[in-house]
C-alpha atoms as a PDB file:
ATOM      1  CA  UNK A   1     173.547  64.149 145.946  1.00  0.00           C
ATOM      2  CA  UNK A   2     176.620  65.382 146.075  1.00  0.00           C
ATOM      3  CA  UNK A   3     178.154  67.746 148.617  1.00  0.00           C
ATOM      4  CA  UNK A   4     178.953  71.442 147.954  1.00  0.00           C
ATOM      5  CA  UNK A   5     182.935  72.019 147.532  1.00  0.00           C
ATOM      6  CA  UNK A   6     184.377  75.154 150.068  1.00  0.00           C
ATOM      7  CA  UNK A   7     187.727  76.490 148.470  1.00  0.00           C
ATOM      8  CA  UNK A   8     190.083  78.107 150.153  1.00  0.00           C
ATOM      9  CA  UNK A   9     193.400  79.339 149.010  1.00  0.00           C
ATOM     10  CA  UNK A  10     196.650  80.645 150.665  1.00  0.00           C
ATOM     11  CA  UNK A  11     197.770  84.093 148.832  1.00  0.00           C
ATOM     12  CA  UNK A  12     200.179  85.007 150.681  1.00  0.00           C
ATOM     13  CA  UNK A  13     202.829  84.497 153.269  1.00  0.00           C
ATOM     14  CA  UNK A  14     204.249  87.610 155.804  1.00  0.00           C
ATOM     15  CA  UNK A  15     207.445  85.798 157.264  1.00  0.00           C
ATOM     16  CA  UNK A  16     206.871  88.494 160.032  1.00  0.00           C
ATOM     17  CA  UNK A  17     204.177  87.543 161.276  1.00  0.00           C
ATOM     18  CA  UNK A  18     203.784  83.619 160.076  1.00  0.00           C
ATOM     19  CA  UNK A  19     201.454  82.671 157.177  1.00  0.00           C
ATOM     20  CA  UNK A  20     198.359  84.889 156.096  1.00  0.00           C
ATOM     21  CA  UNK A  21     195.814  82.795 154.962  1.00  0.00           C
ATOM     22  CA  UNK A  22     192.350  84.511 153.419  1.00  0.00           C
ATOM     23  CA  UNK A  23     189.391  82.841 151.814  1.00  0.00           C
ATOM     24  CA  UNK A  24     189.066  83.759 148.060  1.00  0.00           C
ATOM     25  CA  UNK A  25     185.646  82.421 148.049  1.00  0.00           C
ATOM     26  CA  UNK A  26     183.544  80.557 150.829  1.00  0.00           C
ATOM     27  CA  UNK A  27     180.636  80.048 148.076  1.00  0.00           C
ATOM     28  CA  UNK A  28     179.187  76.792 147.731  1.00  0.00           C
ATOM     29  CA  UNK A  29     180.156  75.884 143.680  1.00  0.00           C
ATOM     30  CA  UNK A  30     178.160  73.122 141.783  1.00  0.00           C
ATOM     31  CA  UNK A  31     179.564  70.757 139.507  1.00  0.00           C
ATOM     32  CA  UNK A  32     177.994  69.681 135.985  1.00  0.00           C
ATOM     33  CA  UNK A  33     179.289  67.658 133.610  1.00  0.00           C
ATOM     34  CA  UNK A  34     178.663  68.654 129.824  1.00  0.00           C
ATOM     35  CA  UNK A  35     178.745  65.821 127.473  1.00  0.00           C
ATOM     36  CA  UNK A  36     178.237  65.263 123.611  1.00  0.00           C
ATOM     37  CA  UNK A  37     180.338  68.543 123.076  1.00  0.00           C
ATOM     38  CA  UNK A  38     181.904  68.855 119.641  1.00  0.00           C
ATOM     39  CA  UNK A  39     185.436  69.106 119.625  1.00  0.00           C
ATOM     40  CA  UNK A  40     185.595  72.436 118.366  1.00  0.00           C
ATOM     41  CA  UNK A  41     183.868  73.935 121.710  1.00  0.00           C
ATOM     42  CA  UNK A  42     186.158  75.274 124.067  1.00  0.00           C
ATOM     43  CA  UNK A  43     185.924  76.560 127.707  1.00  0.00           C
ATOM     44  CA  UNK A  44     185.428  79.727 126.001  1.00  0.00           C
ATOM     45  CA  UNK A  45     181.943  78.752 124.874  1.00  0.00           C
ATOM     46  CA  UNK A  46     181.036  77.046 127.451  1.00  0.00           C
ATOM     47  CA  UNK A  47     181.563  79.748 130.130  1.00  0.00           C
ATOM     48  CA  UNK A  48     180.121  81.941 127.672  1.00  0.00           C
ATOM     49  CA  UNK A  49     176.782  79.533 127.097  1.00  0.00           C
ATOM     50  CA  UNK A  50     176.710  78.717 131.303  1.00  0.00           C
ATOM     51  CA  UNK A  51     177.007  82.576 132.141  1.00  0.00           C
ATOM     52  CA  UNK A  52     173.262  82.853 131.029  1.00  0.00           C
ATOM     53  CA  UNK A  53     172.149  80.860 133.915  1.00  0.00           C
ATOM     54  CA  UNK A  54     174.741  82.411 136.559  1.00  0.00           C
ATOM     55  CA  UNK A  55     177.836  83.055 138.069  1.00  0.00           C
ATOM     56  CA  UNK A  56     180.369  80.550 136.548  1.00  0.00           C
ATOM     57  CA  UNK A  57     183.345  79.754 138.460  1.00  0.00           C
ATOM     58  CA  UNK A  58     184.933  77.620 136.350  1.00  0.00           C
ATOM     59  CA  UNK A  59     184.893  75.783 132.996  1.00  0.00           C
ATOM     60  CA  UNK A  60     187.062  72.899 131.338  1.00  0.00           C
ATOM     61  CA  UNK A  61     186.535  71.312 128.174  1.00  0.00           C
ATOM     62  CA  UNK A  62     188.795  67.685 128.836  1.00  0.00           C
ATOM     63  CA  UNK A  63     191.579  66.765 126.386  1.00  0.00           C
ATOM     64  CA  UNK A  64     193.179  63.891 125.719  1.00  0.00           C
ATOM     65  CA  UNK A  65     196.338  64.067 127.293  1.00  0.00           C
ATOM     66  CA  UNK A  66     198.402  62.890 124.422  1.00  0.00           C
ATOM     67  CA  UNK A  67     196.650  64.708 121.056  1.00  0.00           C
ATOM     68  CA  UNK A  68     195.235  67.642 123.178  1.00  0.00           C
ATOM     69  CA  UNK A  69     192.096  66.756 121.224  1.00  0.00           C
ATOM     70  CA  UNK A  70     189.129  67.553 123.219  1.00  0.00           C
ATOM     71  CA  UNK A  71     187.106  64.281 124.551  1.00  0.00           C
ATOM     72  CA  UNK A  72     183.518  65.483 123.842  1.00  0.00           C
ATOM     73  CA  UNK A  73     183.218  66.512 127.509  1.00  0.00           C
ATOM     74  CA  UNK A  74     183.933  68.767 130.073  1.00  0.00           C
ATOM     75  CA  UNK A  75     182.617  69.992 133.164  1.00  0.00           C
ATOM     76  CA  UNK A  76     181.262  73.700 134.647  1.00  0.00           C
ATOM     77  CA  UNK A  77     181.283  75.038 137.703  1.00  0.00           C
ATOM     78  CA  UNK A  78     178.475  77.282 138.566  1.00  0.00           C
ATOM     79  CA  UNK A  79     178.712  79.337 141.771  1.00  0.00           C
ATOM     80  CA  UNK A  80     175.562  78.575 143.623  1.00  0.00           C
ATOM     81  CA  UNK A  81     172.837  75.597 143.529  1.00  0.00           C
ATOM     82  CA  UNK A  82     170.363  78.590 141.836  1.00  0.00           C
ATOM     83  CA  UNK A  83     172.776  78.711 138.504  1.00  0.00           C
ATOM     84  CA  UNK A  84     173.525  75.249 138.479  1.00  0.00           C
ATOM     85  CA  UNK A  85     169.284  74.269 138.487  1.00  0.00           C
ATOM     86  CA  UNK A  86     169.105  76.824 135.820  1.00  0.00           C
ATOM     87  CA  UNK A  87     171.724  75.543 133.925  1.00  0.00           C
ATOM     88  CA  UNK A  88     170.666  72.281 133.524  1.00  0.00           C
ATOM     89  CA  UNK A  89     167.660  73.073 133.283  1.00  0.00           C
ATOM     90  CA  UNK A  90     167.979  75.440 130.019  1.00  0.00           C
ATOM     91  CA  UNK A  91     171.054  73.405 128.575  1.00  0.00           C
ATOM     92  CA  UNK A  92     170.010  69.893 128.607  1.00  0.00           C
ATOM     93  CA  UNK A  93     169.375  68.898 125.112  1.00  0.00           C
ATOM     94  CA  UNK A  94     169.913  71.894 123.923  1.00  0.00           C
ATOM     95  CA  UNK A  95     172.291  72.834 120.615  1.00  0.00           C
ATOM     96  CA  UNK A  96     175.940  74.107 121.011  1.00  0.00           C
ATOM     97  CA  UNK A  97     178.142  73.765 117.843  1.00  0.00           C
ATOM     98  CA  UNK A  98     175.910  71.745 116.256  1.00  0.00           C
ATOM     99  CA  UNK A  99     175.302  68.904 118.916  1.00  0.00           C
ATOM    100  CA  UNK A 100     172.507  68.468 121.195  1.00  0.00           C
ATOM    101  CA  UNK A 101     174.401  68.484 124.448  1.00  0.00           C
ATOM    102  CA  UNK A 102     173.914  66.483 127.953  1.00  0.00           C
ATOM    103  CA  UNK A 103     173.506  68.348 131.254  1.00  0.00           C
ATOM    104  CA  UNK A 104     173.512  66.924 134.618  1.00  0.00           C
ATOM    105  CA  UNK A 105     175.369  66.819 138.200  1.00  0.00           C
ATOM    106  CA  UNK A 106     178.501  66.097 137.909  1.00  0.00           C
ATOM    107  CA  UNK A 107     178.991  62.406 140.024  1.00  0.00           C
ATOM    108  CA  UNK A 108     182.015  61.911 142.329  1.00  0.00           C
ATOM    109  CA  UNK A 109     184.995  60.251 140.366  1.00  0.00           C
ATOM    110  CA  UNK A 110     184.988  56.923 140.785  1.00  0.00           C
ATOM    111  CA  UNK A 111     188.499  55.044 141.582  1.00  0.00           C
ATOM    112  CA  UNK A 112     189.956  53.702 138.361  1.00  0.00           C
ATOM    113  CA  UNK A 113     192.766  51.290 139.645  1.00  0.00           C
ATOM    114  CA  UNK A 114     190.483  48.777 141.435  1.00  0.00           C
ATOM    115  CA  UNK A 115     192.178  49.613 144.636  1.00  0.00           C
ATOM    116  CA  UNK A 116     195.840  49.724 145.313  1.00  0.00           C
ATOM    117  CA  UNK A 117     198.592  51.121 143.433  1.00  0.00           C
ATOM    118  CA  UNK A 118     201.054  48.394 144.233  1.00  0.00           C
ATOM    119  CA  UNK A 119     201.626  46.723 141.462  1.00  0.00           C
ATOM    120  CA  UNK A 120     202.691  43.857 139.931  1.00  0.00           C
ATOM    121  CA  UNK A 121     199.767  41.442 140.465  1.00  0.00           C
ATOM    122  CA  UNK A 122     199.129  38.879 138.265  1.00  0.00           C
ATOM    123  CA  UNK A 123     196.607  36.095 138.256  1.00  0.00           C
ATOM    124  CA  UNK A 124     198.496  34.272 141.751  1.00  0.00           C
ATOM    125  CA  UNK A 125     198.183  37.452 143.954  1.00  0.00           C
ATOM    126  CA  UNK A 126     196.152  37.855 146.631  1.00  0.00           C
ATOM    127  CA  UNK A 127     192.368  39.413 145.899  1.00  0.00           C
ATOM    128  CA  UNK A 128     192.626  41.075 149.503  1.00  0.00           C
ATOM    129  CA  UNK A 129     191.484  44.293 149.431  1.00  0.00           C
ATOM    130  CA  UNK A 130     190.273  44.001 146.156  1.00  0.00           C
ATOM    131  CA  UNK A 131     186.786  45.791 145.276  1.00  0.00           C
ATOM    132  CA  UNK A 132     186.441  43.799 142.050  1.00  0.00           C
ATOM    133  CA  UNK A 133     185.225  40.511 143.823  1.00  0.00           C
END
């Protein structure tokens, strides 16, 4: 199970009397991913569809970085554990835009370069510190 995120944000900065930091929000949000989402639903409709559940604190729809065409998935961010039960609870399997869409915990994102960054490495390198073996 994952762990609740705490946000907190700097918003502003009194050169007087050194940095003022205040907490926008110390409530515990819950990730869900969305899947099977047609590409014409947008974070619009999702908020919209999530708000019947609970406070939504965030929604994305995922694009591909190069077309800006959606991906079919996105995530929502519901503002306590209460909305996100709800939520998946109502959602899953239900119809938005003419799919039947998946709703579940979001899962941590997993590391997609197999461990360093460094480069180079063909067939010859060294496996240390690989997590592929």
């Amino acid at each position: 199970m994952a762990h609740p995120q705490i946000v907190v944000r700097s918003l502003a900065s009194n050169t007087s009397h050194g940095p003022i930091y205040e907490q926008e929000r110390r409530t515990m949000v819950k990730k869900l991913y969305v899947g099977n989402l047609s590409y014409q639903t947008d974070q619009d409709a999702l908020r919209t569809l999530f708000s019947a559940a609970g406070e939504v604190a965030d929604a994305v729809v995922i694009s591909d970085r190069e077309t800006g065409q959606s991906k079919g998935f996105g995530f929502v961010e519901m503002s306590d554990e209460q909305g996100a039960r709800t939520a998946v609870e109502r959602f899953d399997g239900t119809n938005l835009d003419g799919r039947t869409i998946k709703v579940a915990e979001a899962k941590p994102r997993e590391n997609r370069d197999g461990g360093s960054r460094s480069g180079g490495g063909g067939r010859g390198s060294s496996s240390y510190g690989s997590s592929r073996w």
